[in-house]
C-alpha atoms as a PDB file:
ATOM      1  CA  UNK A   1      63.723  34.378  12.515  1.00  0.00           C
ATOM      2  CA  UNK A   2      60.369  36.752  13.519  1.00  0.00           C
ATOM      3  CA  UNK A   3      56.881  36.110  13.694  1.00  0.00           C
ATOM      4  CA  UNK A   4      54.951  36.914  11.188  1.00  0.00           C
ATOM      5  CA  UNK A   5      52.035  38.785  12.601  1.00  0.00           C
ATOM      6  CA  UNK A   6      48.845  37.262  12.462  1.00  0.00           C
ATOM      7  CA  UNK A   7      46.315  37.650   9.556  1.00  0.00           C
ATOM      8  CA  UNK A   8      43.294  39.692  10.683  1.00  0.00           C
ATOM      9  CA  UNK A   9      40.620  38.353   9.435  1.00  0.00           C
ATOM     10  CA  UNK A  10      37.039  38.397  10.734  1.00  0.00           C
ATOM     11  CA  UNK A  11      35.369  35.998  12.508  1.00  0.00           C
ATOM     12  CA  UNK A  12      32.188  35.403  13.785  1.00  0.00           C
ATOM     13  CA  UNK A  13      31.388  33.078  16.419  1.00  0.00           C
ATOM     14  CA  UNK A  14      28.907  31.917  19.035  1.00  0.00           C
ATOM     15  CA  UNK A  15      28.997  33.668  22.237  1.00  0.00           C
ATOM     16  CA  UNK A  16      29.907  31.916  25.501  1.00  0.00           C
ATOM     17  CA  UNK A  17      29.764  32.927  28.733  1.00  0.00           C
ATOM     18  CA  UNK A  18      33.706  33.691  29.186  1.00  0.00           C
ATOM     19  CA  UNK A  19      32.908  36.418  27.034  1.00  0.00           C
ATOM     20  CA  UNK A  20      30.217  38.370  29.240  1.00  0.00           C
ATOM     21  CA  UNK A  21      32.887  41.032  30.940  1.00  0.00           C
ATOM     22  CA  UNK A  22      34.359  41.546  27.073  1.00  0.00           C
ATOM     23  CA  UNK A  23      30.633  42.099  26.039  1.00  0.00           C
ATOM     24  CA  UNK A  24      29.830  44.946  28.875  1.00  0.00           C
ATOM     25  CA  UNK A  25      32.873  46.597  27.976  1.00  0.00           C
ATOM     26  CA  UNK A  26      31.941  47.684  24.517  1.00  0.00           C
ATOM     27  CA  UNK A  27      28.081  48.051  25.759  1.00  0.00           C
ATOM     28  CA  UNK A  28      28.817  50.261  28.483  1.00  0.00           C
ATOM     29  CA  UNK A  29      31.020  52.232  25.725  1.00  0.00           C
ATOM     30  CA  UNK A  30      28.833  51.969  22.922  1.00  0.00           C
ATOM     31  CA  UNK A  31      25.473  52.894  24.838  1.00  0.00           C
ATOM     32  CA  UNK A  32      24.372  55.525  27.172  1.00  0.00           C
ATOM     33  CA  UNK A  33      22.091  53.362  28.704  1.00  0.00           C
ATOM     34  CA  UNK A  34      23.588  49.874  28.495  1.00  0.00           C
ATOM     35  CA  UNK A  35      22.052  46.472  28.995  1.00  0.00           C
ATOM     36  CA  UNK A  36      22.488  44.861  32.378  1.00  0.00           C
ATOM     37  CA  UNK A  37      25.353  41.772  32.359  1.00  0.00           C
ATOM     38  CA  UNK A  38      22.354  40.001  33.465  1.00  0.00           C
ATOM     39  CA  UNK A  39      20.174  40.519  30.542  1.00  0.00           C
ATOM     40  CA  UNK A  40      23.030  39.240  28.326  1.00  0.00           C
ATOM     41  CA  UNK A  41      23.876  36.313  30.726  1.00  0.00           C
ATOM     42  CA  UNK A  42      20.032  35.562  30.427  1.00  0.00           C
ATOM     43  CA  UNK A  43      20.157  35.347  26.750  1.00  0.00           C
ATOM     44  CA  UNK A  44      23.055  32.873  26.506  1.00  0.00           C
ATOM     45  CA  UNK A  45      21.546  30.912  29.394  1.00  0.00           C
ATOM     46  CA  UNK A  46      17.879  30.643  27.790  1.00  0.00           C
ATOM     47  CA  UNK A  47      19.266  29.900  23.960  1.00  0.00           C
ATOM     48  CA  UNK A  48      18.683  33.172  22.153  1.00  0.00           C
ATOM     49  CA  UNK A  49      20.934  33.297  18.932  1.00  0.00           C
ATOM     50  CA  UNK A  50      23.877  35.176  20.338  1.00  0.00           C
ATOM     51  CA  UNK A  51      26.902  35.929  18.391  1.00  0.00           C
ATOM     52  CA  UNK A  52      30.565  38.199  18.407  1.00  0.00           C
ATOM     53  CA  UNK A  53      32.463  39.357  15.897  1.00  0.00           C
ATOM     54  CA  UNK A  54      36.100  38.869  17.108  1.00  0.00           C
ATOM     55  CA  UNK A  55      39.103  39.945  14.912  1.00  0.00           C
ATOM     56  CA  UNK A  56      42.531  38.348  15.943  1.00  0.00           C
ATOM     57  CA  UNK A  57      42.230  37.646  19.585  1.00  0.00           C
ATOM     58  CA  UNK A  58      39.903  40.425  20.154  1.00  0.00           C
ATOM     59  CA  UNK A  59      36.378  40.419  20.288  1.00  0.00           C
ATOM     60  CA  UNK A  60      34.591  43.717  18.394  1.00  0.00           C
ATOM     61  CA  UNK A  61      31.121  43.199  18.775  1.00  0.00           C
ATOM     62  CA  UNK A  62      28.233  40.868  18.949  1.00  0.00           C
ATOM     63  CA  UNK A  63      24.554  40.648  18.010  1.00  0.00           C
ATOM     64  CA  UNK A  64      21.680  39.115  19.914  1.00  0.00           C
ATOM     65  CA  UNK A  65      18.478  37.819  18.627  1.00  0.00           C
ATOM     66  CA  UNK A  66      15.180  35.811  19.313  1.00  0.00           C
ATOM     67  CA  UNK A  67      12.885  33.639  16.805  1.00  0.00           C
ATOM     68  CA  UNK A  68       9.577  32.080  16.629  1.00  0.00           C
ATOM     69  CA  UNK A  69       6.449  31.589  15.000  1.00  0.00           C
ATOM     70  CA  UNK A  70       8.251  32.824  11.316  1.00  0.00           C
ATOM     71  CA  UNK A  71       9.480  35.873  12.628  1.00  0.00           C
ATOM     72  CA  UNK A  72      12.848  37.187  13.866  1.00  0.00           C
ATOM     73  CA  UNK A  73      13.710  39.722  16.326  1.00  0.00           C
ATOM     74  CA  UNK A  74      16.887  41.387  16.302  1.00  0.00           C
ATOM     75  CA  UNK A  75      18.003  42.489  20.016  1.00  0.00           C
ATOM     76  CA  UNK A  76      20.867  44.260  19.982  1.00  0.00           C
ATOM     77  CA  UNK A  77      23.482  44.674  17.609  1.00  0.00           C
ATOM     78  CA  UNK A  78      26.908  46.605  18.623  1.00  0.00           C
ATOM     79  CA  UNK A  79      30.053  47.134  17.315  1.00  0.00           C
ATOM     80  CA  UNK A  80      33.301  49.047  19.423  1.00  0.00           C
ATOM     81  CA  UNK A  81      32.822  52.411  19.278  1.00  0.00           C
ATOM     82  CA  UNK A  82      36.282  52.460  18.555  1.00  0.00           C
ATOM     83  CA  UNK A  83      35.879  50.011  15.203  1.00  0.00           C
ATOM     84  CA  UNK A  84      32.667  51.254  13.888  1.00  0.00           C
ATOM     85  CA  UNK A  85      31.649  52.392  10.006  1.00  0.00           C
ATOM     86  CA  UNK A  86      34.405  49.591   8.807  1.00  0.00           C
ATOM     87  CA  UNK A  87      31.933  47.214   7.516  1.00  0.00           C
ATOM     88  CA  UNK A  88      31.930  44.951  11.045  1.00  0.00           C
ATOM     89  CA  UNK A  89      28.313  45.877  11.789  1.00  0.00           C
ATOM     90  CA  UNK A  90      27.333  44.891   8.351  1.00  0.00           C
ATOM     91  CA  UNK A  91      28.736  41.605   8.973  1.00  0.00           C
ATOM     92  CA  UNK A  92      27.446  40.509  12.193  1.00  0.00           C
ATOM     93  CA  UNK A  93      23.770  41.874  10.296  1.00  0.00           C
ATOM     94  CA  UNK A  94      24.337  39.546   7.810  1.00  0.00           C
ATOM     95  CA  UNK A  95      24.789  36.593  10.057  1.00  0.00           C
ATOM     96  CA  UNK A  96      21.856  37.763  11.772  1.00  0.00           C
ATOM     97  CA  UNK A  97      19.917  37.667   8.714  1.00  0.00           C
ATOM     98  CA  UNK A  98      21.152  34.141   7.203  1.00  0.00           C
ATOM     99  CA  UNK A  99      20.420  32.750  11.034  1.00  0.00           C
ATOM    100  CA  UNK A 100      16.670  33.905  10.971  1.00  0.00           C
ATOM    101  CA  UNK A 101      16.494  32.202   6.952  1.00  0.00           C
ATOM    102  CA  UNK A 102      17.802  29.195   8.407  1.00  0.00           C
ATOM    103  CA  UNK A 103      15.434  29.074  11.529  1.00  0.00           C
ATOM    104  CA  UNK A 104      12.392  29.328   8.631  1.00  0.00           C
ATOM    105  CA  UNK A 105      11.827  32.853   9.763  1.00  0.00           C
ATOM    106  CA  UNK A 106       9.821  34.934   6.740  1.00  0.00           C
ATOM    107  CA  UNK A 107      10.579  38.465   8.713  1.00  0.00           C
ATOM    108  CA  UNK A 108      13.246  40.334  10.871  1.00  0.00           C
ATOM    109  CA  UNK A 109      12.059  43.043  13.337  1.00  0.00           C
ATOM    110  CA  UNK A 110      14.406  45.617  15.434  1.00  0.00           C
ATOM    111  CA  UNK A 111      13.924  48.862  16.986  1.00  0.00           C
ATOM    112  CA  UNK A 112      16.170  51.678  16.595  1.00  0.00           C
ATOM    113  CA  UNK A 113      16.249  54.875  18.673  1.00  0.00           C
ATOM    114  CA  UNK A 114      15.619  57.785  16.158  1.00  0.00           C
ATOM    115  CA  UNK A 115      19.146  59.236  17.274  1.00  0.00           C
ATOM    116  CA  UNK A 116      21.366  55.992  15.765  1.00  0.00           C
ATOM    117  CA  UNK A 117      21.574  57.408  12.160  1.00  0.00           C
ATOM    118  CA  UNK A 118      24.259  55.089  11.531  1.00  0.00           C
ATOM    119  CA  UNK A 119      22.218  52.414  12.785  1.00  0.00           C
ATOM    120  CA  UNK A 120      19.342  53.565  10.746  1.00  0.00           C
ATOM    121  CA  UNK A 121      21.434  53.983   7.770  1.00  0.00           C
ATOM    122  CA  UNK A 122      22.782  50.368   7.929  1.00  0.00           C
ATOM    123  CA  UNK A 123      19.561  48.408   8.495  1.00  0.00           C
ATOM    124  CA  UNK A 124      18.277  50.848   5.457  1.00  0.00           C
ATOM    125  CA  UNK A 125      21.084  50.021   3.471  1.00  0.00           C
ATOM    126  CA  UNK A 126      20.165  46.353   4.131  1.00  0.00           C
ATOM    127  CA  UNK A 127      16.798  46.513   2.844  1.00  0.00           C
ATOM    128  CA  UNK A 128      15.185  47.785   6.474  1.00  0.00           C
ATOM    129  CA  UNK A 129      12.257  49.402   6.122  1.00  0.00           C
ATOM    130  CA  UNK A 130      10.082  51.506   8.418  1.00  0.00           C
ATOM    131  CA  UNK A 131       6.824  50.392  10.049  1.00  0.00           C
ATOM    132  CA  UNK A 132       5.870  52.044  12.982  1.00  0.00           C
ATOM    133  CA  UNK A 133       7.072  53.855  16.070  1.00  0.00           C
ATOM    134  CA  UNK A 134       6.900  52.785  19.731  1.00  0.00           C
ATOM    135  CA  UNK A 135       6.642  55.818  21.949  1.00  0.00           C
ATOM    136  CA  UNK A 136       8.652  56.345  25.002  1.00  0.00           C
ATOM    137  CA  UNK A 137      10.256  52.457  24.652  1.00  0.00           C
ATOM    138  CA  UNK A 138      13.709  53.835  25.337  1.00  0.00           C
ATOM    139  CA  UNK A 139      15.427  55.242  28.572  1.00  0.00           C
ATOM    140  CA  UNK A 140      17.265  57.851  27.835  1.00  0.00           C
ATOM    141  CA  UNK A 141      20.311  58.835  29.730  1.00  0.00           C
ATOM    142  CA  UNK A 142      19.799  60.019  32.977  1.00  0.00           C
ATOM    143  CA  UNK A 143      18.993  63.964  34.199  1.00  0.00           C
ATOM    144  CA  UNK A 144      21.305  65.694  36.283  1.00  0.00           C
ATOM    145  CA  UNK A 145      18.234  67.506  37.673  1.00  0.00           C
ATOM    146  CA  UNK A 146      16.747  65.215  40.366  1.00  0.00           C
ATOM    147  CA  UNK A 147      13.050  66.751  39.973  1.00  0.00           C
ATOM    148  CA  UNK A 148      12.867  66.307  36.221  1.00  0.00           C
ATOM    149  CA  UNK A 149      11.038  62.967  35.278  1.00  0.00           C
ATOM    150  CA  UNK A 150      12.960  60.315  32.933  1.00  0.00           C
ATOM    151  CA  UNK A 151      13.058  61.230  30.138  1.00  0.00           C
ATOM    152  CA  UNK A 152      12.344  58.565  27.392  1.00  0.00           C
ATOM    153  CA  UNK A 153      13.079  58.115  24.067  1.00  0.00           C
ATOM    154  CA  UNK A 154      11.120  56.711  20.652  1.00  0.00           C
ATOM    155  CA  UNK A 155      11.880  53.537  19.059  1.00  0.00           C
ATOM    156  CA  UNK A 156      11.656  52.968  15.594  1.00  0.00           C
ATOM    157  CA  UNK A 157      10.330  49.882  14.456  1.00  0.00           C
ATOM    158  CA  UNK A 158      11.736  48.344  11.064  1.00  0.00           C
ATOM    159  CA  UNK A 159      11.125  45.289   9.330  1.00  0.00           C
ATOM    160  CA  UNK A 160      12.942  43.306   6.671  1.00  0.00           C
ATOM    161  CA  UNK A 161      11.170  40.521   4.361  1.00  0.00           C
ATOM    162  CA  UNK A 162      13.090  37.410   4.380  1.00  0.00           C
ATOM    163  CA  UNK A 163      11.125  35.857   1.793  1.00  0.00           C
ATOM    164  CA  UNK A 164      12.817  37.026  -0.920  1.00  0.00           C
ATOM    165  CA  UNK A 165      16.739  36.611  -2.647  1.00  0.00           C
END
């Protein structure tokens, strides 16, 4: 008699901290200037809403966010490079979403550098919207010319009403 392989189904769960090297894998795959394993150990440790996607025994991705005073502010939100545009992102977004509803929140901010279209896409697609621009709020990688200064990237700053269905 065989094993029948197991169902893949999608899960999403809170993050502990067993799951910090996991979590700087895909970041320092999906990002060319990835958080620190000390930022994300600081949000676990401190209570931020953290949460992974994990299919199987495998976790895929993971979402970090703050709230207070009605609002919400999505952190970061990253899937595997290798297991993007399947719908994952979409998921962990929506948990993101029903967490700030539950927590009384009437609004979810994020920023989003100009050069994620598919990140831009999917918060669009989600009812995003576009309010503003913060100039310079991203690193970008860095130069292989020592005498050039960092050079910096835009954020764009979107905003989705939670007050509504």
């Amino acid at each position: 008699m065989s094993a029948e392989a197991e169902p893949l189904h999608p899960l999403i769960r809170p993050l502990s901290w067993g799951d910090l090297d996991r979590i700087m894998e895909i970041e320092l795959a999906a990002y060319p200037v990835p958080w620190t394993r000390g930022i994300f150990s600081d949000c676990i440790r401190v209570g931020y809403d953290c949460w992974g996607l994990q299919l199987g025994q495998r976790l895929l991705g993971y979402s970090v966010q703050t709230s207070a005073a009605g609002e919400a502010h999505l952190l970061n939100l990253c899937i595997e490079p290798g297991w993007q545009r399947r719908g994952f992102g979409g998921l962990l977004l929506e948990n993101a979403v029903r967490i700030a509803r539950s927590r009384g929140c009437d609004s979810m901010f994020l920023e989003v550098r100009p050069s994620n279209r598919a990140g831009i896409a999917l918060y669009q697609d989600r009812g995003f919207v576009l309010i503003g621009r913060r100039p310079g709020y991203y690193s970008a990688p860095p130069r292989q010319v020592p005498e050039q200064p960092e050079a910096r990237e835009d954020a764009l700053v979107m905003r989705l009403d939670l007050t509504g269905d």
